[in-house]
C-alpha atoms as a PDB file:
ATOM      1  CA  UNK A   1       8.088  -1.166   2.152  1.00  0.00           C
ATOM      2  CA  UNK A   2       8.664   0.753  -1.186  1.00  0.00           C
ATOM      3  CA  UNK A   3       7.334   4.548  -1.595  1.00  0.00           C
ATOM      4  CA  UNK A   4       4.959   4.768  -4.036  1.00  0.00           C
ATOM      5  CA  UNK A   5       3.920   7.806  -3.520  1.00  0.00           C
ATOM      6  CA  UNK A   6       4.569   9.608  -6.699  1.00  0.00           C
ATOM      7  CA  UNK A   7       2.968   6.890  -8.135  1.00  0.00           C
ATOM      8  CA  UNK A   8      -0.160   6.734  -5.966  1.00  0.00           C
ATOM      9  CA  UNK A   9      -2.965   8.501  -7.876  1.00  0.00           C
ATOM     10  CA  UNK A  10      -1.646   6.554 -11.315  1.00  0.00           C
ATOM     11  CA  UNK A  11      -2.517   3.440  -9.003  1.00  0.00           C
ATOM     12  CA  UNK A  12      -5.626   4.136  -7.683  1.00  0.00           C
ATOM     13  CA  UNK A  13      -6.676   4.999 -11.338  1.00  0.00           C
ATOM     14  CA  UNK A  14      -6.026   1.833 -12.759  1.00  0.00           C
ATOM     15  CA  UNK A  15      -7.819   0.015  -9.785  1.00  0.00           C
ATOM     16  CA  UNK A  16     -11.070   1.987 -10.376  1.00  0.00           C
ATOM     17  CA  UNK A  17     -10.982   0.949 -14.034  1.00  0.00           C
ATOM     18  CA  UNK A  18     -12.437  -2.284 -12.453  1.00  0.00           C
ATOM     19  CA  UNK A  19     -15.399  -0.488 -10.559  1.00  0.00           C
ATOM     20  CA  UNK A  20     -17.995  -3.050 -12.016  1.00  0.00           C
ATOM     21  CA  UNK A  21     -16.118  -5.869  -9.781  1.00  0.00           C
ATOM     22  CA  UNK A  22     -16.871  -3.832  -6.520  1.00  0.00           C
ATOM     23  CA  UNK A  23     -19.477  -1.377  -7.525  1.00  0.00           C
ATOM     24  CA  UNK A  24     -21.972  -0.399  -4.978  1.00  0.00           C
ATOM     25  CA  UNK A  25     -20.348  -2.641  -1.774  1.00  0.00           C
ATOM     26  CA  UNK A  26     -19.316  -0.891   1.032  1.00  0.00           C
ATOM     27  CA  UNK A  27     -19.864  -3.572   3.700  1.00  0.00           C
ATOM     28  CA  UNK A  28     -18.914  -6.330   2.235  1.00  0.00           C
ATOM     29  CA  UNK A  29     -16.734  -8.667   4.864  1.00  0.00           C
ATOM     30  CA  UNK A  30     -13.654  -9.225   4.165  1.00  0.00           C
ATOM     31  CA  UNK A  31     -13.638  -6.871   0.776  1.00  0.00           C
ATOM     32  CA  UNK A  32     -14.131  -4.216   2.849  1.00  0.00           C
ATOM     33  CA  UNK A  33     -14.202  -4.817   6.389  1.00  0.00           C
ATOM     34  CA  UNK A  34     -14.497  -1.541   8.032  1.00  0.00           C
ATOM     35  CA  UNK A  35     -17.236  -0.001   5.523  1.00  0.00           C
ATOM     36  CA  UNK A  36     -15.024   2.161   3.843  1.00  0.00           C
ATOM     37  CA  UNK A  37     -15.146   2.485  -0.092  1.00  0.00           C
ATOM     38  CA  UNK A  38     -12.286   0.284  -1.983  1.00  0.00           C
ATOM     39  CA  UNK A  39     -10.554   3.888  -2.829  1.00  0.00           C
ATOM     40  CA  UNK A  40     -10.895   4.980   0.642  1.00  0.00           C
ATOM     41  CA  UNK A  41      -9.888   1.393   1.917  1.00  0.00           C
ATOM     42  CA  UNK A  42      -6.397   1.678  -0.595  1.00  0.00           C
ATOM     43  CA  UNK A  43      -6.201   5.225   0.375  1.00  0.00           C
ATOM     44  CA  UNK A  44      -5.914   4.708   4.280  1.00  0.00           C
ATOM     45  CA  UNK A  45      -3.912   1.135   3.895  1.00  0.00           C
ATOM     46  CA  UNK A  46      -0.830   3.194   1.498  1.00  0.00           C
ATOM     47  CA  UNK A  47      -1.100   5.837   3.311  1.00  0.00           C
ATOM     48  CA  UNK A  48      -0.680   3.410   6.785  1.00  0.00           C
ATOM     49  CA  UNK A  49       2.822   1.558   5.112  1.00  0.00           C
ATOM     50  CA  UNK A  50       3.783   4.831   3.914  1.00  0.00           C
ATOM     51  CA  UNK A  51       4.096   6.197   7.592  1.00  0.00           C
ATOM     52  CA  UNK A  52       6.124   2.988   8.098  1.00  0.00           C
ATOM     53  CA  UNK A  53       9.107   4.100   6.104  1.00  0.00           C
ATOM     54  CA  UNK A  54       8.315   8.139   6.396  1.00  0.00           C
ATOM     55  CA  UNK A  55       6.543   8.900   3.102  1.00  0.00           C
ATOM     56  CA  UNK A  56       2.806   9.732   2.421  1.00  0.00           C
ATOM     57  CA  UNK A  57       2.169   6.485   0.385  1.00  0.00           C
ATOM     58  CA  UNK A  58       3.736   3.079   0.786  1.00  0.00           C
ATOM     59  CA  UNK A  59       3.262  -0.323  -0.268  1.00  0.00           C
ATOM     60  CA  UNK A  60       4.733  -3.658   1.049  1.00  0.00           C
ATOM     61  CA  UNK A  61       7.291  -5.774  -0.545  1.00  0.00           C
ATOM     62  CA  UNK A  62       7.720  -9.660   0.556  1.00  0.00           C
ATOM     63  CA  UNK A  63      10.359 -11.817  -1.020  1.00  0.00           C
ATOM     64  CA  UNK A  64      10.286 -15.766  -0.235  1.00  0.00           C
ATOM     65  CA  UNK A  65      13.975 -15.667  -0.824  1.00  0.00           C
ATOM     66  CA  UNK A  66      17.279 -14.455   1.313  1.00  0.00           C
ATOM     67  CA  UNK A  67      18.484 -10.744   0.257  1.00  0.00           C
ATOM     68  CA  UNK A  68      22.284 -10.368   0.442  1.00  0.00           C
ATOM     69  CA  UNK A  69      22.713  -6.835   2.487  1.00  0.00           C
ATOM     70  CA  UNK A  70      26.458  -5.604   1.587  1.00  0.00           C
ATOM     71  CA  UNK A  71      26.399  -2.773   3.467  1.00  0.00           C
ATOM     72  CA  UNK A  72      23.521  -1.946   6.282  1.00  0.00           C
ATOM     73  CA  UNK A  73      24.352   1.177   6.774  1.00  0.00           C
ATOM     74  CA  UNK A  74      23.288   2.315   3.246  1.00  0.00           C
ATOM     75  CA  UNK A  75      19.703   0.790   3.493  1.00  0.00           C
ATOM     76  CA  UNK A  76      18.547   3.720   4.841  1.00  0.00           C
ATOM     77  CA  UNK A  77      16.394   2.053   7.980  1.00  0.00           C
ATOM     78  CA  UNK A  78      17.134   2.798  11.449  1.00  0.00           C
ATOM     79  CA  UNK A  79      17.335  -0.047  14.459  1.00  0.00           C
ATOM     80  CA  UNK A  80      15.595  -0.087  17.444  1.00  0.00           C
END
């Protein structure tokens, strides 16, 4: 996950400068599956990785590739 929460509002912002792709649906399957708005729908999903690493906003971060880790101790992540 990477915080974006200082970031967050800047994001939302550009997204809604596409409101005439998702104008007026609330309930549209898989757009939005719960009937939330798409701003509420981004709000509530950042907000849900951002309790995942301890910050109000968050935002997931997949690589296809192997990351070298040269010292785990410095990632900042705890173990189970």
């Amino acid at each position: 996950m990477v915080d974006i929460s200082g970031q967050f509002e800047r994001k939302l912002e550009a997204i809604m400068c596409y409101t005439s792709q998702f104008e007026g649906k609330t309930e549209a399957g898989e757009l939005f599956p719960n009937g939330q708005s798409l701003p509420e729908l981004i709000r509530t999903s950042c907000a849900n990785y951002g309790s995942w690493i301890r910050t109000a906003y968050g935002e997931p971060f997949f690589v296809d590739e192997t990351l070298e880790v040269r010292d785990i101790v410095k990632m900042g992540v705890k173990s189970i």
